[in-house]
Protein backbone atom coordinates (compact mmCIF):
# COMPACT_ATOMS: atom_id res chain seq x y z
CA UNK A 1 -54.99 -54.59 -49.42
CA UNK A 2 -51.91 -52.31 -49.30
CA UNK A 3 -51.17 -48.67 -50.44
CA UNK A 4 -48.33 -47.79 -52.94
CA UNK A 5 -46.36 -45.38 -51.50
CA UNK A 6 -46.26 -43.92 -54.83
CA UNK A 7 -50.46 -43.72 -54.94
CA UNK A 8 -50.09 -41.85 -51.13
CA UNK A 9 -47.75 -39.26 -52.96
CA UNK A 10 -49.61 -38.75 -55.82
CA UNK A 11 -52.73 -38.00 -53.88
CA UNK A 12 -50.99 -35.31 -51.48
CA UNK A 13 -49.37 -33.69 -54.45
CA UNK A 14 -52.90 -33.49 -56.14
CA UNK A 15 -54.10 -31.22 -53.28
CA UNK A 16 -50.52 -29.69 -52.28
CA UNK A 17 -48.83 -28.99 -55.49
CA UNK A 18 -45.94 -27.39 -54.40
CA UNK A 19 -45.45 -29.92 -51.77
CA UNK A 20 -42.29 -31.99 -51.46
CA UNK A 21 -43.38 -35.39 -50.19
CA UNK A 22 -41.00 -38.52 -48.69
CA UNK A 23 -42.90 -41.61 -47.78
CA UNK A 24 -41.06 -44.63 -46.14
CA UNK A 25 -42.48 -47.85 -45.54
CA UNK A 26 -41.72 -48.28 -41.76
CA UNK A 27 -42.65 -51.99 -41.67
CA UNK A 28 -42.16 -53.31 -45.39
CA UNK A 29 -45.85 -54.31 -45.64
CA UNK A 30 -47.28 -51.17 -47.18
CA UNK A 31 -49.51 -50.47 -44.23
CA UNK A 32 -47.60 -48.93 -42.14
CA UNK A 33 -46.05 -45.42 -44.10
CA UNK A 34 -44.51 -42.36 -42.10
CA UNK A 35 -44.54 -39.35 -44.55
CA UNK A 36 -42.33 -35.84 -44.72
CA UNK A 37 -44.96 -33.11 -46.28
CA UNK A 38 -43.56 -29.67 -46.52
CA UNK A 39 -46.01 -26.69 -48.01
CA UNK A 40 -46.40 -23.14 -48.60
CA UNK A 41 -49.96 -24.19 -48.27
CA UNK A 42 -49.32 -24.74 -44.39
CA UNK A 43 -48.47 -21.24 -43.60
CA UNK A 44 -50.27 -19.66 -41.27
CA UNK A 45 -51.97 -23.00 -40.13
CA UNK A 46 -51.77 -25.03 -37.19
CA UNK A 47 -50.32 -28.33 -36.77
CA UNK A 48 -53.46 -30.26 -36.53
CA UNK A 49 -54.53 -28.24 -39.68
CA UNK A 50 -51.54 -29.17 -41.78
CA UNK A 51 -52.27 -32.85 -40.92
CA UNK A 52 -55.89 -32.27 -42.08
CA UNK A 53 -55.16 -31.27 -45.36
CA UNK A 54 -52.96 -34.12 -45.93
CA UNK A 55 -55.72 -36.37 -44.39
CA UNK A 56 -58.26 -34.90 -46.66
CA UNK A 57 -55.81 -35.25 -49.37
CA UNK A 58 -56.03 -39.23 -48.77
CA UNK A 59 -59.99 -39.42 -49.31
CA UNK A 60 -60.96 -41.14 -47.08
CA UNK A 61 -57.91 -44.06 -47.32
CA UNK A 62 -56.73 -43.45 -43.38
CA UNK A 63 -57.83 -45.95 -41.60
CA UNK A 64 -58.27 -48.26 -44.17
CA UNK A 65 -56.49 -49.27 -47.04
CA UNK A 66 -53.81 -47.31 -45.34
CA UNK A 67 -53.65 -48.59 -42.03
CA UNK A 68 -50.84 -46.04 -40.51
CA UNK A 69 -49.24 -43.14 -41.40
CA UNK A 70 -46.38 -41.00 -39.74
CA UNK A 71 -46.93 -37.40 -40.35
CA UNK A 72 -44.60 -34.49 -40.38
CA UNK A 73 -45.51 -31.55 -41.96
CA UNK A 74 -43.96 -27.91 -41.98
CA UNK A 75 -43.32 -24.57 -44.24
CA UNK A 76 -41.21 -24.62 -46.37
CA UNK A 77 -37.55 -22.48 -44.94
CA UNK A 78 -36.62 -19.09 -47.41
């Protein structure tokens, strides 16, 4: 079963909610996502970090019901 890309924003702007979020569906399937994430929350954190808060954001999804995602994340620019 497929993830909205809707349900995959939702969730990451239920953790992050200043974050601005654009999801694309790469392959038209809804399995296969790449997402923009862009945070105050990030500051100060490492790559890998950013990308674990929006994997912890997804509960536990990645890897199933959402088979791939494309992540970029960064701080938002003053």
């Amino acid at each position: 079963m497929a993830m909205d890309a809707r349900d995959i924003e939702a969730m990451i702007k239920a953790a992050l909610p200043d974050a601005t979020v654009e999801i694309k569906d790469l392959a038209g399937d809804g399995d296969h996502y790449a997402a923009t994430v862009t945070s105050s929350a990030f500051v100060g954190k490492s790559r890998v970090q950013q990308h674990q808060m929006v994997y912890a954001a997804l509960k536990g999804n990645m890897g199933g019901v959402l088979h791939a995602l494309a992540l970029t994340t960064s701080v938002p620019q003053n």
